[in-house]
Protein backbone atom coordinates (compact mmCIF):
# COMPACT_ATOMS: atom_id res chain seq x y z
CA UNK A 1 51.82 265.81 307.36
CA UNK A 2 53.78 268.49 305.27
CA UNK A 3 54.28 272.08 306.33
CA UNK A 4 52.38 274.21 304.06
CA UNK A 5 54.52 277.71 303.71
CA UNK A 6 52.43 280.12 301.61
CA UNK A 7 54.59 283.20 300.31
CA UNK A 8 52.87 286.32 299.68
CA UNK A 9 53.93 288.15 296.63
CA UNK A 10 52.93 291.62 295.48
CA UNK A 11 54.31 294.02 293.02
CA UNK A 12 57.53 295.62 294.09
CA UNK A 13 58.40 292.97 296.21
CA UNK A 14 62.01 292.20 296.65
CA UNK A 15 63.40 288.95 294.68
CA UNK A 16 65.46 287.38 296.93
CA UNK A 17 63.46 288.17 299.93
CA UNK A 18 61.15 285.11 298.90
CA UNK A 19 63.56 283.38 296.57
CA UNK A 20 65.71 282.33 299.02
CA UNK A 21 63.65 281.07 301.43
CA UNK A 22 61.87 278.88 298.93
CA UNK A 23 64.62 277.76 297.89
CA UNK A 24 66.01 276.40 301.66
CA UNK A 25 62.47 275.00 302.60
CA UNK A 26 62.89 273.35 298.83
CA UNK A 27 66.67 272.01 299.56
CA UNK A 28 65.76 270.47 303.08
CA UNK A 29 62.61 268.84 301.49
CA UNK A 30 64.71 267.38 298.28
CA UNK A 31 67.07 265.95 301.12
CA UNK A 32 64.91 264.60 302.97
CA UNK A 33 62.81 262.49 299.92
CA UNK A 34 67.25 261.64 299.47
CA UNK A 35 66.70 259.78 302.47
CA UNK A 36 63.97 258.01 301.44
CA UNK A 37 61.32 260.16 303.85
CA UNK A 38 58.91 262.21 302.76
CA UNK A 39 59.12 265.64 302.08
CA UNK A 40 58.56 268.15 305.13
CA UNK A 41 57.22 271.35 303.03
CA UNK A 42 54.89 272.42 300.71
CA UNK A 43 55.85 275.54 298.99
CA UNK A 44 53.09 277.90 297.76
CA UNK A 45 53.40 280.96 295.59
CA UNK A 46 50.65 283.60 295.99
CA UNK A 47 49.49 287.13 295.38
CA UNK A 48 45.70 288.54 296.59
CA UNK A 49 43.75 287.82 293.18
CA UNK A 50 45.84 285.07 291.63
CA UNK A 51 47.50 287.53 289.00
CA UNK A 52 51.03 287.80 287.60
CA UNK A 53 53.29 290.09 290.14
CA UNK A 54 56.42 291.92 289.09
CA UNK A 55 59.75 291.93 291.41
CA UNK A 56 61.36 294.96 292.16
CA UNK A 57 64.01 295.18 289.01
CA UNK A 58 60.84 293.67 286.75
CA UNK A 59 61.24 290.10 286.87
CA UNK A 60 57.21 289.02 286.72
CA UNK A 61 56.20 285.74 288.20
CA UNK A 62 53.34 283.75 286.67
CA UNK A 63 50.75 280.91 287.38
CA UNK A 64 50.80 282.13 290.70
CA UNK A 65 47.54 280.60 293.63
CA UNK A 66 44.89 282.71 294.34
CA UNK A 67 45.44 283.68 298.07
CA UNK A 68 41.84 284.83 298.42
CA UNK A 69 40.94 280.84 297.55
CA UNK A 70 43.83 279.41 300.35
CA UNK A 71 42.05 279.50 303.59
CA UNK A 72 44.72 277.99 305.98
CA UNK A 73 48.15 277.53 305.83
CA UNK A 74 51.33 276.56 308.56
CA UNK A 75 53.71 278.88 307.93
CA UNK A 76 53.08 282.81 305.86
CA UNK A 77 56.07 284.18 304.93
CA UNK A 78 56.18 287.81 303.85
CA UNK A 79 58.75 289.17 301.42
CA UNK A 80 59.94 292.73 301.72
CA UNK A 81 59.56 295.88 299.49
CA UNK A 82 61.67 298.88 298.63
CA UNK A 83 58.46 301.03 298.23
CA UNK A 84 57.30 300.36 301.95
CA UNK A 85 54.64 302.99 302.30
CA UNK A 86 53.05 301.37 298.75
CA UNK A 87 52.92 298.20 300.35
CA UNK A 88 51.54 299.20 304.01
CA UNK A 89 48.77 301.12 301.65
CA UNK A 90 47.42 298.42 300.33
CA UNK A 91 44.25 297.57 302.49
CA UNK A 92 43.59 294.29 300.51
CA UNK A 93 47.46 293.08 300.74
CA UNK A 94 47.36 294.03 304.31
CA UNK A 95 44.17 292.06 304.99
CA UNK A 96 45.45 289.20 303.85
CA UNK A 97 47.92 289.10 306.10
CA UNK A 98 45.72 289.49 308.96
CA UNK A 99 43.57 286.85 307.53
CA UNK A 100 46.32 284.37 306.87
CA UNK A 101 48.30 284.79 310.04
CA UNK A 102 44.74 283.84 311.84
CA UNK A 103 45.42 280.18 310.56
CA UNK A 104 49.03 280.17 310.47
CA UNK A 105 51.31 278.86 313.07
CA UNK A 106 53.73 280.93 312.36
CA UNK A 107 53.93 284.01 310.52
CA UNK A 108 57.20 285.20 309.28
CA UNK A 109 58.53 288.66 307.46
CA UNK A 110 62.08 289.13 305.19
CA UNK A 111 63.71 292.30 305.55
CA UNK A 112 60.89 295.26 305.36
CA UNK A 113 58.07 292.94 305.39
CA UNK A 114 58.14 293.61 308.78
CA UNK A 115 56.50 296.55 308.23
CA UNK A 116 53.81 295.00 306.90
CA UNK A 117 53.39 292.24 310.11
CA UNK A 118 53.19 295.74 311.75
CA UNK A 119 50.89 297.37 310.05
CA UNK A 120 48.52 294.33 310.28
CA UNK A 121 48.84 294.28 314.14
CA UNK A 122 50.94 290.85 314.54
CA UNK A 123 54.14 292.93 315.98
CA UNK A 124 52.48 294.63 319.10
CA UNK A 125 53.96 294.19 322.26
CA UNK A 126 56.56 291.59 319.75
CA UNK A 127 60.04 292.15 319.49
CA UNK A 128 61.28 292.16 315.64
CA UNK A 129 63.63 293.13 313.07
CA UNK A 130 64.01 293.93 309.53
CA UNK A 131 66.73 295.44 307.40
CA UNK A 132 69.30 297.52 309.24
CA UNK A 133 68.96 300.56 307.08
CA UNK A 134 65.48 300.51 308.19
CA UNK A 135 65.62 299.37 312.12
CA UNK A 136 64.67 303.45 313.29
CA UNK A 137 62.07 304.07 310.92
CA UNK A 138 60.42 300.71 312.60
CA UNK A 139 60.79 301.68 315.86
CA UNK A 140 59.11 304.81 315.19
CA UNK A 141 56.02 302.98 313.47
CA UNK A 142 54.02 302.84 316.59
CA UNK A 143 53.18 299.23 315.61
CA UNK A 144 55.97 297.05 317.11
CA UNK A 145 56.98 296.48 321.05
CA UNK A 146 60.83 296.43 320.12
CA UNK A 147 62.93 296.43 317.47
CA UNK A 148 66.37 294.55 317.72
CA UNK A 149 69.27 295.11 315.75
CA UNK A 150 72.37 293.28 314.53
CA UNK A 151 70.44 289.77 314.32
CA UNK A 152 69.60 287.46 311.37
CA UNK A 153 66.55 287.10 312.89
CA UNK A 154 63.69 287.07 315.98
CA UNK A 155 61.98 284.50 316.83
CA UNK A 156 58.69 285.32 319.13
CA UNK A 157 57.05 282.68 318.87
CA UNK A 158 54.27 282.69 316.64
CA UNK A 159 55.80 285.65 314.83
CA UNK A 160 59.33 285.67 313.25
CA UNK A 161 61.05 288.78 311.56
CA UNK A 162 64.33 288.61 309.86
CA UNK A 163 66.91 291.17 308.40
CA UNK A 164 67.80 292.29 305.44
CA UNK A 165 67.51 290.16 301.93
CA UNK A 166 70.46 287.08 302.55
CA UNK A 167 69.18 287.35 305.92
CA UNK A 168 65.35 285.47 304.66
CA UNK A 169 67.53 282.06 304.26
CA UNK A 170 68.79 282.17 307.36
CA UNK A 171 65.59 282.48 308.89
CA UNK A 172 64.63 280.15 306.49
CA UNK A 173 66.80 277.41 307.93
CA UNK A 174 66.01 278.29 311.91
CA UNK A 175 62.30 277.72 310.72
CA UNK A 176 63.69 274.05 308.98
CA UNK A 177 65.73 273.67 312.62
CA UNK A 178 62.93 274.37 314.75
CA UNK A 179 60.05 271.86 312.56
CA UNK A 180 62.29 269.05 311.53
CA UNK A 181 65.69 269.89 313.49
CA UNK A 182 68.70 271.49 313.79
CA UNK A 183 70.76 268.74 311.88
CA UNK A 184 68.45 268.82 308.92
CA UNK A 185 68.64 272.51 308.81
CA UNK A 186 72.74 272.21 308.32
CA UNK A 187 72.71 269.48 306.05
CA UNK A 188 70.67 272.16 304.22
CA UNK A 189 73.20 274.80 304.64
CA UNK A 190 75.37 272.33 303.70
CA UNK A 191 73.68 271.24 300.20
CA UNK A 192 73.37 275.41 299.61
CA UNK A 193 77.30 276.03 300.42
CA UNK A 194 76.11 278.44 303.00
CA UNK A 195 77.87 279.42 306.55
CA UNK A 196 74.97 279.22 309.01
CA UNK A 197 74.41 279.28 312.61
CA UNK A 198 71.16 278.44 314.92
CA UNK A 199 72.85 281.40 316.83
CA UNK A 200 70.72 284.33 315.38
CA UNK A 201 73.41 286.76 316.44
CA UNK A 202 75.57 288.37 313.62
């Protein structure tokens, strides 16, 4: 059984916030089919509607799924924004979320995407995290337990938030530690020539 990681995409969003992790969950997979095993994810690119969606900077992504036509997946991962209060706005993108993380064993944000978790309800009572320029302006939300600072990432279970940008592949690789183990995840830190630790802590 592969772990099927959907990764919500919507205009604005920021690049590397869903590049990188797709391209650890990608890495650990490729060395795993090395070993002659099969691969442990499935990566999925999607945006509500199907339709083309532009990065912040205007890189546009194409022959993207429909996310409206996925009805389960293992793992949601959502990218952060720059334009937060755009994102939060948007009732359909939000709903998503809440429909996806329903399904999903875990749901995990990059950066500001946390404010989206929190706008759909999945950080109440949860501890989380998200870019350190943005760690008050979280807390003050009203839609999050606790916010923690100067961490990669937090893990609560179901719900995972990480920090800012770089900080989606290391969350990337505690997610690869925690469904296929801790030396897969640094042979993929490894293949990626990246310093990594299962020690969220910065």
């Amino acid at each position: 059984m592969t772990t099927r990681t959907l990764i919500l995409l919507y205009d604005g969003f920021d690049l590397i916030d869903a590049g990188g992790p797709y391209e650890v969950l990608l890495t650990a997979s490729r060395l795993l089919q090395r070993d002659g095993l099969a691969p442990e994810f499935e990566v999925v690119l999607a945006t509500p509607g199907g339709g083309d969606v532009t990065a912040f900077g205007g890189m546009t992504l194409t022959q993207l799924e429909d996310s409206d036509r996925i009805e389960a997946c293992d793992v949601l991962l959502v990218p952060g924004t720059i334009d937060v209060a755009c994102a939060v706005g948007d009732g359909a993108l939000i709903e998503t979320v809440v429909r996806l993380s329903r399904t999903a064993a875990m749901t995990t944000s990059v950066c500001t995407g946390a404010f989206l978790l929190a706008r759909a309800g999945l950080l109440d009572g949860a501890a989380a995290t998200t870019h350190w320029e943005d760690l008050s302006d979280l807390a003050a939300c009203g839609e999050v337990g606790s916010v923690v600072g100067d961490v990669r990432w937090v893990d609560s279970g179901a719900v995972l938030t990480s920090g800012g940008l770089t900080s989606g592949m290391h969350l990337a690789l505690h997610l690869v530690a925690r469904i296929s183990g801790t030396d897969l995840a640094m042979r993929t830190a490894r293949q990626l020539d990246m310093d990594w630790s299962p020690d969220p802590a910065r």
